[in-house]
PDB file of N, CA and C in Angstrom:
ATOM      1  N   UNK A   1       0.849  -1.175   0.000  1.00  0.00           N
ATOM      2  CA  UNK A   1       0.000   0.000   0.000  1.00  0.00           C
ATOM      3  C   UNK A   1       0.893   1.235   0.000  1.00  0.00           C
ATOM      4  N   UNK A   2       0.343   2.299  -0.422  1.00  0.00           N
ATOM      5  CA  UNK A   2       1.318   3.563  -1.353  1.00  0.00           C
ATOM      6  C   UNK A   2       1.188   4.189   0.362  1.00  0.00           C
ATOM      7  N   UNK A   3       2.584   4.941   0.402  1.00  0.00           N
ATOM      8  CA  UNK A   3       2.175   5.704   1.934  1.00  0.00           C
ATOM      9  C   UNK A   3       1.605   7.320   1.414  1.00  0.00           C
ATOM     10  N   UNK A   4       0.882   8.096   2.283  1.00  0.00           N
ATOM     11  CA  UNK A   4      -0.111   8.693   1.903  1.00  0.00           C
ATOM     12  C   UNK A   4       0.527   9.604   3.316  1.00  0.00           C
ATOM     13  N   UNK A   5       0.080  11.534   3.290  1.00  0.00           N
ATOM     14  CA  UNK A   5       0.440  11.806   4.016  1.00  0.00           C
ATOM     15  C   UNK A   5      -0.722  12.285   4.788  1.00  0.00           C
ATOM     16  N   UNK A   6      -0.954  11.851   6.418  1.00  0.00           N
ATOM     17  CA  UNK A   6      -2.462  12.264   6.975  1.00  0.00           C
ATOM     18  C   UNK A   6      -2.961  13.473   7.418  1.00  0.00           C
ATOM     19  N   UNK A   7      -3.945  13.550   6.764  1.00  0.00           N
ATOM     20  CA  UNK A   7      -4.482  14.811   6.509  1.00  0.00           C
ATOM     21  C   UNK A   7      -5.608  15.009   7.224  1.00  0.00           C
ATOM     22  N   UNK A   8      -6.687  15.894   7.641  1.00  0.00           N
ATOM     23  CA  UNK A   8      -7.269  15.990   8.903  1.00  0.00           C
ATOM     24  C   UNK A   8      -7.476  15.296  10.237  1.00  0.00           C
ATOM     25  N   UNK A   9      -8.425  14.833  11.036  1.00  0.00           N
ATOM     26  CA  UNK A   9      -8.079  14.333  12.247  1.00  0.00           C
ATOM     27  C   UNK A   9      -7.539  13.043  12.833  1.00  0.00           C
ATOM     28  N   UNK A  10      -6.933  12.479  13.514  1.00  0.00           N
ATOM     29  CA  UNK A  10      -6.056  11.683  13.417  1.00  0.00           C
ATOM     30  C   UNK A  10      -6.967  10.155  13.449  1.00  0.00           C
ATOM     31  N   UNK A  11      -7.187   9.181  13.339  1.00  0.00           N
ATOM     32  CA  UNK A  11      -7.901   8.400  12.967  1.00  0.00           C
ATOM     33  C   UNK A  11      -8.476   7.713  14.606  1.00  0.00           C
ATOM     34  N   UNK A  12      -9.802   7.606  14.716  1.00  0.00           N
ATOM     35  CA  UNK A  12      -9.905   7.482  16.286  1.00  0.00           C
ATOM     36  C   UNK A  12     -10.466   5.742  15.763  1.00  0.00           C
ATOM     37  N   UNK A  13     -11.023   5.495  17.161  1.00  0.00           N
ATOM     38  CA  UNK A  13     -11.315   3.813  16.888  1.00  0.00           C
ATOM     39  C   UNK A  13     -12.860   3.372  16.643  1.00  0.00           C
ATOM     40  N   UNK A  14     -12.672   2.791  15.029  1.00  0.00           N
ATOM     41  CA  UNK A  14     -14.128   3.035  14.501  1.00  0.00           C
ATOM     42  C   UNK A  14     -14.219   1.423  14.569  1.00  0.00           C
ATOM     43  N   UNK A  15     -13.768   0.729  15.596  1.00  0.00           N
ATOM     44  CA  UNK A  15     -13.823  -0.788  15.006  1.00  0.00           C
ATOM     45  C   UNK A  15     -16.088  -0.672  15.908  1.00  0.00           C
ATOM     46  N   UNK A  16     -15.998  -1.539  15.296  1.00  0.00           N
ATOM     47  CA  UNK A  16     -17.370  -2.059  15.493  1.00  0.00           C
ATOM     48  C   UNK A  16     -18.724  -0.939  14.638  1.00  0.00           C
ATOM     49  N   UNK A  17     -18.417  -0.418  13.913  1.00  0.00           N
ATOM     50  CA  UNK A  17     -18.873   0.685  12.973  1.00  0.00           C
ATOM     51  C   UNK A  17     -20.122  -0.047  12.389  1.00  0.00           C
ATOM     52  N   UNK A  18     -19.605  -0.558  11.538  1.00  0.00           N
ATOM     53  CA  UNK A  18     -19.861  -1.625  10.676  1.00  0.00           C
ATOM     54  C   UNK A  18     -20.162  -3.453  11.134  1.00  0.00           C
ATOM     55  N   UNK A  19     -20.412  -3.554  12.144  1.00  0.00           N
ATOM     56  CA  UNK A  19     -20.188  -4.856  12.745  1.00  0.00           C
ATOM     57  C   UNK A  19     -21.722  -5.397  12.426  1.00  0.00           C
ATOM     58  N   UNK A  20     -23.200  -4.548  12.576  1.00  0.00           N
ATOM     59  CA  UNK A  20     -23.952  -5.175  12.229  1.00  0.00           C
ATOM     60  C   UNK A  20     -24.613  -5.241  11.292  1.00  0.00           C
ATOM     61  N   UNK A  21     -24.274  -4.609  10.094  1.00  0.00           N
ATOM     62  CA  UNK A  21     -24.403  -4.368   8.732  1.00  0.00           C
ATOM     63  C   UNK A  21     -23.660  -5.867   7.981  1.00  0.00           C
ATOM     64  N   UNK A  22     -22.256  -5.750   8.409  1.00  0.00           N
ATOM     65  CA  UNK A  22     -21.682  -6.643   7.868  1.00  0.00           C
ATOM     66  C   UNK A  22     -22.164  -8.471   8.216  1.00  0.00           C
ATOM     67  N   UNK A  23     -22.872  -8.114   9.116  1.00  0.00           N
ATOM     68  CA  UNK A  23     -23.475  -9.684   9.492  1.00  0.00           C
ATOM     69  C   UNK A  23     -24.026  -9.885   8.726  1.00  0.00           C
ATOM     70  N   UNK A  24     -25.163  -8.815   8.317  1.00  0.00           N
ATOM     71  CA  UNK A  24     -26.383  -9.030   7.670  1.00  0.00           C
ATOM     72  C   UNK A  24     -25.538  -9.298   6.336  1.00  0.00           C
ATOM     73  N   UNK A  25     -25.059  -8.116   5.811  1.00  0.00           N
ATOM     74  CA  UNK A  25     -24.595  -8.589   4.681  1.00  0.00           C
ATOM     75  C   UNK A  25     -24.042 -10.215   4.289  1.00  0.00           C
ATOM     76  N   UNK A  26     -22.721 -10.254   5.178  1.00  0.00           N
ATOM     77  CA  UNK A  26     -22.081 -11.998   5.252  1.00  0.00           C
ATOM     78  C   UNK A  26     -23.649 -13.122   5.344  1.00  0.00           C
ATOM     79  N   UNK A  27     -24.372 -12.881   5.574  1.00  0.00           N
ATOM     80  CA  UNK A  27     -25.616 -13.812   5.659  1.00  0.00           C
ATOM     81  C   UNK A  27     -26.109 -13.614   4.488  1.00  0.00           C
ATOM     82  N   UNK A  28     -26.585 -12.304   4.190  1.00  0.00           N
ATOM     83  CA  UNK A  28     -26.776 -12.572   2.688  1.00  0.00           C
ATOM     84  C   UNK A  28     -26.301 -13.292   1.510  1.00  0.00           C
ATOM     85  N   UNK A  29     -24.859 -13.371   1.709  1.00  0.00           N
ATOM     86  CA  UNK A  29     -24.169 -13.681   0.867  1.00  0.00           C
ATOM     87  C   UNK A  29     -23.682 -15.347   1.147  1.00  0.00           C
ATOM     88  N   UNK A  30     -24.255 -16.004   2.063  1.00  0.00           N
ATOM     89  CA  UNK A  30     -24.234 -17.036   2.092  1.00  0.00           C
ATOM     90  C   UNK A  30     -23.769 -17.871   3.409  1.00  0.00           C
ATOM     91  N   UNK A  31     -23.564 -16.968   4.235  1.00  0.00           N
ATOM     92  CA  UNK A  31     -22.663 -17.299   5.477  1.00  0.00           C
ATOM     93  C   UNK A  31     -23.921 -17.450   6.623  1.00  0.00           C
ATOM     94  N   UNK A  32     -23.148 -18.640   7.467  1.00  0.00           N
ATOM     95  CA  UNK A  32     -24.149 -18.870   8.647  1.00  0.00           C
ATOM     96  C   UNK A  32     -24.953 -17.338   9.411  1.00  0.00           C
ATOM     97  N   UNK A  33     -26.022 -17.716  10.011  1.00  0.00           N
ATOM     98  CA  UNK A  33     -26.899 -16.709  10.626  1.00  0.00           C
ATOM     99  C   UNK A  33     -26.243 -15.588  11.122  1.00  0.00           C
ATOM    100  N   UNK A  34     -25.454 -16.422  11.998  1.00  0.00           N
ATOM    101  CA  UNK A  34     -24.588 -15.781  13.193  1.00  0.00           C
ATOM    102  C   UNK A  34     -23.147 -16.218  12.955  1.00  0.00           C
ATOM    103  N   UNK A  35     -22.443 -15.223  11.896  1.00  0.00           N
ATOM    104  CA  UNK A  35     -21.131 -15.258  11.623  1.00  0.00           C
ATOM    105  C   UNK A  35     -20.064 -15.085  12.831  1.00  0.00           C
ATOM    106  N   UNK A  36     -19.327 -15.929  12.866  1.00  0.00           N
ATOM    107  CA  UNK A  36     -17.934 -16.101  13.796  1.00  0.00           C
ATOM    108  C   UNK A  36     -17.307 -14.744  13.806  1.00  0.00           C
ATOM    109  N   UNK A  37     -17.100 -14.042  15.440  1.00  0.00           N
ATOM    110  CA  UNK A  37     -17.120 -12.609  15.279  1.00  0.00           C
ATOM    111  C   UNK A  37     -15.451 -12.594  14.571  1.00  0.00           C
ATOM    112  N   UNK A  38     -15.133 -13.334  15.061  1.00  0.00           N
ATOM    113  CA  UNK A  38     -13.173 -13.772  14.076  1.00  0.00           C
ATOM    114  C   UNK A  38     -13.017 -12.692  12.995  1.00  0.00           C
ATOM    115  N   UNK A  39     -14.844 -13.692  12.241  1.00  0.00           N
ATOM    116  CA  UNK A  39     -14.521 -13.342  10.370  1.00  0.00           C
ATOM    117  C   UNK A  39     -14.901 -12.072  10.232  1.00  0.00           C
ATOM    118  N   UNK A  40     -16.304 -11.209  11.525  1.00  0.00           N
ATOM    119  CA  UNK A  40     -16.787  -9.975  11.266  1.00  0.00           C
ATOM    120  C   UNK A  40     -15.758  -9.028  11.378  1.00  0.00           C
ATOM    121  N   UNK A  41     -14.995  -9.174  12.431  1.00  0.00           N
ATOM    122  CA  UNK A  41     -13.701  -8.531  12.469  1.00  0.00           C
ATOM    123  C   UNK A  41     -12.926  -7.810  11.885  1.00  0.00           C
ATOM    124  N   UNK A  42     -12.366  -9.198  10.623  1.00  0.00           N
ATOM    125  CA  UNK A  42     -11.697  -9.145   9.766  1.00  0.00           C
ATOM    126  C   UNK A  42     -12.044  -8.568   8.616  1.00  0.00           C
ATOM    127  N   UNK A  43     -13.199  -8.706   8.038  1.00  0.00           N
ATOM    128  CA  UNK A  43     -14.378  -7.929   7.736  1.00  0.00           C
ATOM    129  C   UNK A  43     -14.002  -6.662   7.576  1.00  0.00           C
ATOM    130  N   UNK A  44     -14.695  -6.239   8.657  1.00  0.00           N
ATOM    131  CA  UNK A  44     -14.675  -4.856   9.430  1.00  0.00           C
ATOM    132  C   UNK A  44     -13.339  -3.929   9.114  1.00  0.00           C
ATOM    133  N   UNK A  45     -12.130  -4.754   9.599  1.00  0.00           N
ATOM    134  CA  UNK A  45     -11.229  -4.516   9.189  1.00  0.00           C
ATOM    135  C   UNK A  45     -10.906  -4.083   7.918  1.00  0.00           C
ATOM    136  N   UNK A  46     -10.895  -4.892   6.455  1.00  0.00           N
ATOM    137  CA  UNK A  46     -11.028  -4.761   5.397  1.00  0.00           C
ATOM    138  C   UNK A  46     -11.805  -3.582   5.180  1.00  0.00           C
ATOM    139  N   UNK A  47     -13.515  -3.020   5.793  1.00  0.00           N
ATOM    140  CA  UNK A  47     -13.775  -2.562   5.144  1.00  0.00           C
ATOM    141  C   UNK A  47     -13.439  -1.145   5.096  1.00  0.00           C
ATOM    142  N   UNK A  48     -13.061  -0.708   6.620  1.00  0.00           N
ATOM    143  CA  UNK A  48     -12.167   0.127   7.090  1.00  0.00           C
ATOM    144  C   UNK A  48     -11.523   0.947   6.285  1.00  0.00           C
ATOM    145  N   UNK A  49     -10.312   0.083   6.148  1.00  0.00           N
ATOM    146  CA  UNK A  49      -8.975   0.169   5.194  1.00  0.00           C
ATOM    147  C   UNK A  49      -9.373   0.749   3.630  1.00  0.00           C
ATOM    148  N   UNK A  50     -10.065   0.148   3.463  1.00  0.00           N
ATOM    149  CA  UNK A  50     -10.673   0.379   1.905  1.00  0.00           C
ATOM    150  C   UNK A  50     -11.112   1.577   2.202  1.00  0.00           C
ATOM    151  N   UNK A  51     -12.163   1.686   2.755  1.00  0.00           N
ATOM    152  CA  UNK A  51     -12.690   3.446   3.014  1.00  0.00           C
ATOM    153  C   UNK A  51     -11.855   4.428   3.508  1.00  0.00           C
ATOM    154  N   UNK A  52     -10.734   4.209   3.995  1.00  0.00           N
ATOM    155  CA  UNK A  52      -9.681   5.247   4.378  1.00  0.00           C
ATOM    156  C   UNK A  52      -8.850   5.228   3.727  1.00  0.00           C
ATOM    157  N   UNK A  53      -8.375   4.313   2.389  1.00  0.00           N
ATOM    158  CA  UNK A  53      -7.528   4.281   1.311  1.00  0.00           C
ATOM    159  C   UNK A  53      -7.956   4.960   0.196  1.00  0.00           C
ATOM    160  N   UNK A  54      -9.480   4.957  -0.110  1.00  0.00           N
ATOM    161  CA  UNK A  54     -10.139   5.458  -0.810  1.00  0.00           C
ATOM    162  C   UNK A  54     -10.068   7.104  -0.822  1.00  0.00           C
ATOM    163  N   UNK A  55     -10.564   7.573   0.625  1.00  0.00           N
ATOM    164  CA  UNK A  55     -10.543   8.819   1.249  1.00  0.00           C
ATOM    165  C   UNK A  55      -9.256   9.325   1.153  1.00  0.00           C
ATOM    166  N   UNK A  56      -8.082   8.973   1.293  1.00  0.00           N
ATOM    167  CA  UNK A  56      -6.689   9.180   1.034  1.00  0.00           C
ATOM    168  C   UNK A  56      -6.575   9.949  -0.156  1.00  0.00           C
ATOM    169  N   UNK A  57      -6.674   8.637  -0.591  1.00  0.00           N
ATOM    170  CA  UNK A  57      -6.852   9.156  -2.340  1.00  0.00           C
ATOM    171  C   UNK A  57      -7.466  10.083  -2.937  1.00  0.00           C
ATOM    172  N   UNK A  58      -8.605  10.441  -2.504  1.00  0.00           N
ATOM    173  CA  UNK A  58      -9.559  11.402  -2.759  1.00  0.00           C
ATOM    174  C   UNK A  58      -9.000  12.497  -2.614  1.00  0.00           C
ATOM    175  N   UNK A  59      -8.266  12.544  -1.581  1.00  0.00           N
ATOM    176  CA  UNK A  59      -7.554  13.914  -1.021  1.00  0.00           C
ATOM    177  C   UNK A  59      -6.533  14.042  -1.467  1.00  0.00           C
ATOM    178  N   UNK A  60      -5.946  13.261  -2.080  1.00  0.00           N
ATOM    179  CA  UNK A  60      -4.408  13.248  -2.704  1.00  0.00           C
ATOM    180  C   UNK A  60      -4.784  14.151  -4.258  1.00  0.00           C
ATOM    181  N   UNK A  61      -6.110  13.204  -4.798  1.00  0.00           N
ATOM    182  CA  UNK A  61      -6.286  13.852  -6.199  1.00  0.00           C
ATOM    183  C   UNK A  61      -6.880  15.556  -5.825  1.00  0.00           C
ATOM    184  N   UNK A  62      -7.869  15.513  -4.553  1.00  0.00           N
ATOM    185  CA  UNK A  62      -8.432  17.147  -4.408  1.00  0.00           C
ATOM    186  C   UNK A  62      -7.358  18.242  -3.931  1.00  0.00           C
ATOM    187  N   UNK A  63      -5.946  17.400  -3.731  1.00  0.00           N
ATOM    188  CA  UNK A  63      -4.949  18.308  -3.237  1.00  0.00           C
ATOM    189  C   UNK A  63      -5.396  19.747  -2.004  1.00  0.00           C
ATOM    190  N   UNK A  64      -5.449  21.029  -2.301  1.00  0.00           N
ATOM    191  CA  UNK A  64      -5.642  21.382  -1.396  1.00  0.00           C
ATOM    192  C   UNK A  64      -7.290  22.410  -1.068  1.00  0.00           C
ATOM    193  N   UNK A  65      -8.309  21.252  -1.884  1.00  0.00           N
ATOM    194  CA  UNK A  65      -9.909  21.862  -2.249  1.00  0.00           C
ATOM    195  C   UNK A  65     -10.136  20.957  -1.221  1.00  0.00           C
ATOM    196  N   UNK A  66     -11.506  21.058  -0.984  1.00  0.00           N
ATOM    197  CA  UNK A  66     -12.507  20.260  -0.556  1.00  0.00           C
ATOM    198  C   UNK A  66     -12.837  19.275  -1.371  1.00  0.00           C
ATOM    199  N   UNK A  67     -12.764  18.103  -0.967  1.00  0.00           N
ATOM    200  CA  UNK A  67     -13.255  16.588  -2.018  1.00  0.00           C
ATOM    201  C   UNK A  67     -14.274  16.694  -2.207  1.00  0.00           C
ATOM    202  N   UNK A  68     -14.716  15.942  -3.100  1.00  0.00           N
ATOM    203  CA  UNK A  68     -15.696  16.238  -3.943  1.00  0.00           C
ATOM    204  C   UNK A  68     -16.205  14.580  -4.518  1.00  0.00           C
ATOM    205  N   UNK A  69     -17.507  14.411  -4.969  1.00  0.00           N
ATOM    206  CA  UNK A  69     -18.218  13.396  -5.397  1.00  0.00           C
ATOM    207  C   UNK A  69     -17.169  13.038  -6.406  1.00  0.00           C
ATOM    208  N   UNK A  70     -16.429  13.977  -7.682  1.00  0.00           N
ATOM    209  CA  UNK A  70     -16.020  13.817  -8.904  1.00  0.00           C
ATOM    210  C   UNK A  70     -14.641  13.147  -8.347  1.00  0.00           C
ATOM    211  N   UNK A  71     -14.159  13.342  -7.193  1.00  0.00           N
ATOM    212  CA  UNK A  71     -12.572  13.247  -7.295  1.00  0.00           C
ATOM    213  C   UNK A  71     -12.377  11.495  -6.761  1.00  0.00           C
ATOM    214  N   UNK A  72     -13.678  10.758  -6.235  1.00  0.00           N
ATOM    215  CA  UNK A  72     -13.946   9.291  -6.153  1.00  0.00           C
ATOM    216  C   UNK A  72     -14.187   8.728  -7.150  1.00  0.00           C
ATOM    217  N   UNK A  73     -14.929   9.297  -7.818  1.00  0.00           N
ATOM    218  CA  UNK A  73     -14.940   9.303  -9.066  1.00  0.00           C
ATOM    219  C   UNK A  73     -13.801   8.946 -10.483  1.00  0.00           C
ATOM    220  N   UNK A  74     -12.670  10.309 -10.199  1.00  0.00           N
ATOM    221  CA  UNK A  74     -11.389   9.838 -10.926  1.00  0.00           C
ATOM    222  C   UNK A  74     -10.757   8.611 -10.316  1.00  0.00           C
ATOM    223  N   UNK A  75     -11.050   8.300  -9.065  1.00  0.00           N
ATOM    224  CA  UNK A  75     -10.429   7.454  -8.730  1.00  0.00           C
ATOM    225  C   UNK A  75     -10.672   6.106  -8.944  1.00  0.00           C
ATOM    226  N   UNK A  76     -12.077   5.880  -8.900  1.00  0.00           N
ATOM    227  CA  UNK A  76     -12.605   4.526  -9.626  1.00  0.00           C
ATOM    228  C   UNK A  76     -12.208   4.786 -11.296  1.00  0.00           C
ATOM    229  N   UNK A  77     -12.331   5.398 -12.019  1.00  0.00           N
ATOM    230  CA  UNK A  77     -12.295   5.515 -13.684  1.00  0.00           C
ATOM    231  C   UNK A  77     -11.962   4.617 -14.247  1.00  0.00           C
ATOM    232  N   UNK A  78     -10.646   3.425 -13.699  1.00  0.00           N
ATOM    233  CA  UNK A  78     -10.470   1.895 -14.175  1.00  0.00           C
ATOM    234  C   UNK A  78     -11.047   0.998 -13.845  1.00  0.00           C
ATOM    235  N   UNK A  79     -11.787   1.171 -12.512  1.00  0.00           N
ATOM    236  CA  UNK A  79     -12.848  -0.043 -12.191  1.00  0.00           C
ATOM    237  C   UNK A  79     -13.954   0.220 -12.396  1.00  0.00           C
ATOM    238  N   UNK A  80     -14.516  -0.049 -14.325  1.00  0.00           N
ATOM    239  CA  UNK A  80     -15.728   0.228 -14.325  1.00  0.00           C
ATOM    240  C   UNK A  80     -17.051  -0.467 -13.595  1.00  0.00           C
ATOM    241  N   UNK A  81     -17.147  -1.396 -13.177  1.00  0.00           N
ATOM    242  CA  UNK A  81     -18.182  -2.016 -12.026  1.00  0.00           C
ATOM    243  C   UNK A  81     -18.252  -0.947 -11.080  1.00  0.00           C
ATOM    244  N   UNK A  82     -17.021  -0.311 -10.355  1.00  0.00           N
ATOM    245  CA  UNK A  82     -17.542   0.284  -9.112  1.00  0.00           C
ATOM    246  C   UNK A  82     -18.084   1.953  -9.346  1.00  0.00           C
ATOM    247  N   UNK A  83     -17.110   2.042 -10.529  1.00  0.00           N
ATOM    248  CA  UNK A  83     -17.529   3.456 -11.017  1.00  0.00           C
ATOM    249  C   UNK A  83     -19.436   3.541 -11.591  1.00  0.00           C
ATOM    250  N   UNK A  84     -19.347   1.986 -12.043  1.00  0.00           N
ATOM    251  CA  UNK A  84     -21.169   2.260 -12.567  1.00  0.00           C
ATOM    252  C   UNK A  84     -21.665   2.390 -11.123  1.00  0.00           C
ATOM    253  N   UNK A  85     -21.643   1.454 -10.203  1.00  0.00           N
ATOM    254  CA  UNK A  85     -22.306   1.312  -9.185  1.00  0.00           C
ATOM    255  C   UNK A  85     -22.557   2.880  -7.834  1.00  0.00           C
ATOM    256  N   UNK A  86     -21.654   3.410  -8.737  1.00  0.00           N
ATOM    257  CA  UNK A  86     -21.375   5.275  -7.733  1.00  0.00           C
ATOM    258  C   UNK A  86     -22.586   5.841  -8.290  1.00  0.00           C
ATOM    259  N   UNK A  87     -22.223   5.831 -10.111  1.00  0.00           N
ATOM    260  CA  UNK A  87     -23.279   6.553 -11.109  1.00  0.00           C
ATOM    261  C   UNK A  87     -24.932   6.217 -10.442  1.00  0.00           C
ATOM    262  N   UNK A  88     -24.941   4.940 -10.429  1.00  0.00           N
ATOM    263  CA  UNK A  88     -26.263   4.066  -9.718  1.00  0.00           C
ATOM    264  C   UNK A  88     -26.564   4.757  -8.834  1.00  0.00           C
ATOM    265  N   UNK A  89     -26.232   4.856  -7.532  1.00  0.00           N
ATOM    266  CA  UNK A  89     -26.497   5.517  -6.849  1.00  0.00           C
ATOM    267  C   UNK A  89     -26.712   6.852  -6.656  1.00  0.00           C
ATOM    268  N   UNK A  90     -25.619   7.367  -7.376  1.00  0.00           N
ATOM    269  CA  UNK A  90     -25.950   8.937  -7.437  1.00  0.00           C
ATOM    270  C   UNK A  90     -27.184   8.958  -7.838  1.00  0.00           C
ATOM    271  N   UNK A  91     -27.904   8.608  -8.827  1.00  0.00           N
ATOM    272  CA  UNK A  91     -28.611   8.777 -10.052  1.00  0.00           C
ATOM    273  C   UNK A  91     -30.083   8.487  -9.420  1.00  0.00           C
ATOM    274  N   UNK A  92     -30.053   7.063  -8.181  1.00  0.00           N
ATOM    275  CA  UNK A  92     -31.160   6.756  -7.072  1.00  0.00           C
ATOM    276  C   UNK A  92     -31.280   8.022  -6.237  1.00  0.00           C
ATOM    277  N   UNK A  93     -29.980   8.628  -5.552  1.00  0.00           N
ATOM    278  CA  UNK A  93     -30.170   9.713  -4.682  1.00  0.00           C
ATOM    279  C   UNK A  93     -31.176  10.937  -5.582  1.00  0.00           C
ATOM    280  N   UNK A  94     -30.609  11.022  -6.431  1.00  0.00           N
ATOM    281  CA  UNK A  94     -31.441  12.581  -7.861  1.00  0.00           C
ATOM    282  C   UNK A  94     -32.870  12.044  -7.163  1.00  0.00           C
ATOM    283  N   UNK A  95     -32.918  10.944  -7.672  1.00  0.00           N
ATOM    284  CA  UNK A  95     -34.430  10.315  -8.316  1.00  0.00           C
ATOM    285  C   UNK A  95     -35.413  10.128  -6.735  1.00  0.00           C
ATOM    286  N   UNK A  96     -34.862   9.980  -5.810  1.00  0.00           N
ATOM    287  CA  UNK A  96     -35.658  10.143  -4.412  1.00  0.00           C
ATOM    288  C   UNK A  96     -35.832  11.353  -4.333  1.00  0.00           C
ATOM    289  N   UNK A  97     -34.780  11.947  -4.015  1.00  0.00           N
ATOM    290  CA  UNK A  97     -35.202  13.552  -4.011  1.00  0.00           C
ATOM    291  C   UNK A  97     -36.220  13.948  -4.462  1.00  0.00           C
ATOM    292  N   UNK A  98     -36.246  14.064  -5.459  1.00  0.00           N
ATOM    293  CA  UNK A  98     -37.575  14.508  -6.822  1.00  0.00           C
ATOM    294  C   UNK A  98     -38.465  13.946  -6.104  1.00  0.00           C
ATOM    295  N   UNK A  99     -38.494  12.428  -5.886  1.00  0.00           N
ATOM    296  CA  UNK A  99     -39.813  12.257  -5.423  1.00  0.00           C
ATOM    297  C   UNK A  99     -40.466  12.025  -4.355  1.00  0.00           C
ATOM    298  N   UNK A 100     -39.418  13.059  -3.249  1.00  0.00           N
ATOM    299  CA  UNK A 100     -39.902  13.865  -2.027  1.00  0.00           C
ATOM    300  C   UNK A 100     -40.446  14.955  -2.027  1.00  0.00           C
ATOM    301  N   UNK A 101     -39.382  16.042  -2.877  1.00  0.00           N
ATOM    302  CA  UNK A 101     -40.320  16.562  -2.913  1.00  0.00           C
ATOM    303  C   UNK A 101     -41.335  16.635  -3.664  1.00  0.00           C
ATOM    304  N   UNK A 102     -41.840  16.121  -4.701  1.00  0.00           N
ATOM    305  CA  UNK A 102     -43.200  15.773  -5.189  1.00  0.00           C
ATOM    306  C   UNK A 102     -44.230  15.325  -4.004  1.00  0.00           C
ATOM    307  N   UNK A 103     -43.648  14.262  -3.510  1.00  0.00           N
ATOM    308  CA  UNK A 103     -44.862  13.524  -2.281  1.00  0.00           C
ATOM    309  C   UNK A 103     -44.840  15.010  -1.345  1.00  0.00           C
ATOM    310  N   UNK A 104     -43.489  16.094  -0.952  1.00  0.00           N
ATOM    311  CA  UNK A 104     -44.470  16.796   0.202  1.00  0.00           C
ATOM    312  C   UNK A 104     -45.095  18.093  -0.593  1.00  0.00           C
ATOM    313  N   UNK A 105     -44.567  18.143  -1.430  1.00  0.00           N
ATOM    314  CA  UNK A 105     -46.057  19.062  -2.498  1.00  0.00           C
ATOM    315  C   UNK A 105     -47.119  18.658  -2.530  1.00  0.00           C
ATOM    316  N   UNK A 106     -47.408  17.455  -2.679  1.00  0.00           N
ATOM    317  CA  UNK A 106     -49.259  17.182  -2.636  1.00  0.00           C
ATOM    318  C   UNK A 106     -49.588  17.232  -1.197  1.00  0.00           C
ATOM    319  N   UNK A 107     -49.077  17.048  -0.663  1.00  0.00           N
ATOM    320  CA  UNK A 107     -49.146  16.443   1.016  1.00  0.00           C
ATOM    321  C   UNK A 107     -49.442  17.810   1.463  1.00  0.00           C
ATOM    322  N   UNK A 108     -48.695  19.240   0.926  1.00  0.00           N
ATOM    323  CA  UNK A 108     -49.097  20.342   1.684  1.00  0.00           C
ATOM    324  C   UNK A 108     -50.312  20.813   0.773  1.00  0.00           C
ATOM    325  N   UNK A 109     -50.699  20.439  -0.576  1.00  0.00           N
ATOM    326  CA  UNK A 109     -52.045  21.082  -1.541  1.00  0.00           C
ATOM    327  C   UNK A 109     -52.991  20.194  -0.950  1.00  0.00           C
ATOM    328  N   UNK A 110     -53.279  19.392  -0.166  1.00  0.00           N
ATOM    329  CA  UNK A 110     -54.182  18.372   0.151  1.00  0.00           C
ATOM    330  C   UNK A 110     -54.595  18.635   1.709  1.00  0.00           C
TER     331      UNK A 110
END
């Protein structure tokens, strides 16, 4: 892993963040009910790392701006799976919006 130089607050202890998301998930995906906390861990761990390698990066490419949606963005640009799956979402976030506020427009004409 590339060393990276740390940039706002110093990293405090996020273990168990993610601990019951990732169950659910590991069950989804095929793993007993009640996953061995060993593997959630490790897990956890992984997913950590990835999100603060990511964030690194982000800040490495936004240099000295505020990061930005686009600069995760450059950073996926070779992994098109994850880069569609950002677009996806972005594109769900637009599309709720809109149709909030649509639902509290009628909600206040009614």
């Amino acid at each position: 892993m590339a060393e990276y130089k740390q940039r706002g607050r110093p990293p405090k202890g996020n273990k168990g963040v993610f601990t019951k998301d990732l169950r659910l998930l590991m069950y989804g995906f095929g793993d007993e009910p009640d996953p061995a906390p060993d593997t959630v861990n490790v897990m956890e761990e992984l997913v950590n790392d990835y999100i603060t390698e990511m964030c690194l990066k982000a800040s490495k490419v936004a240099k000295d701006r505020k990061v930005t949606v686009d600069d995760f963005k450059f950073i996926l640009r070779n992994d098109s799976k994850k880069l569609a799956r950002v677009e996806e979402l972005l594109f769900m976030e637009k599309d709720i919006k809109t149709a909030r506020k649509t639902f509290d427009v009628n909600e206040i004409e009614n």
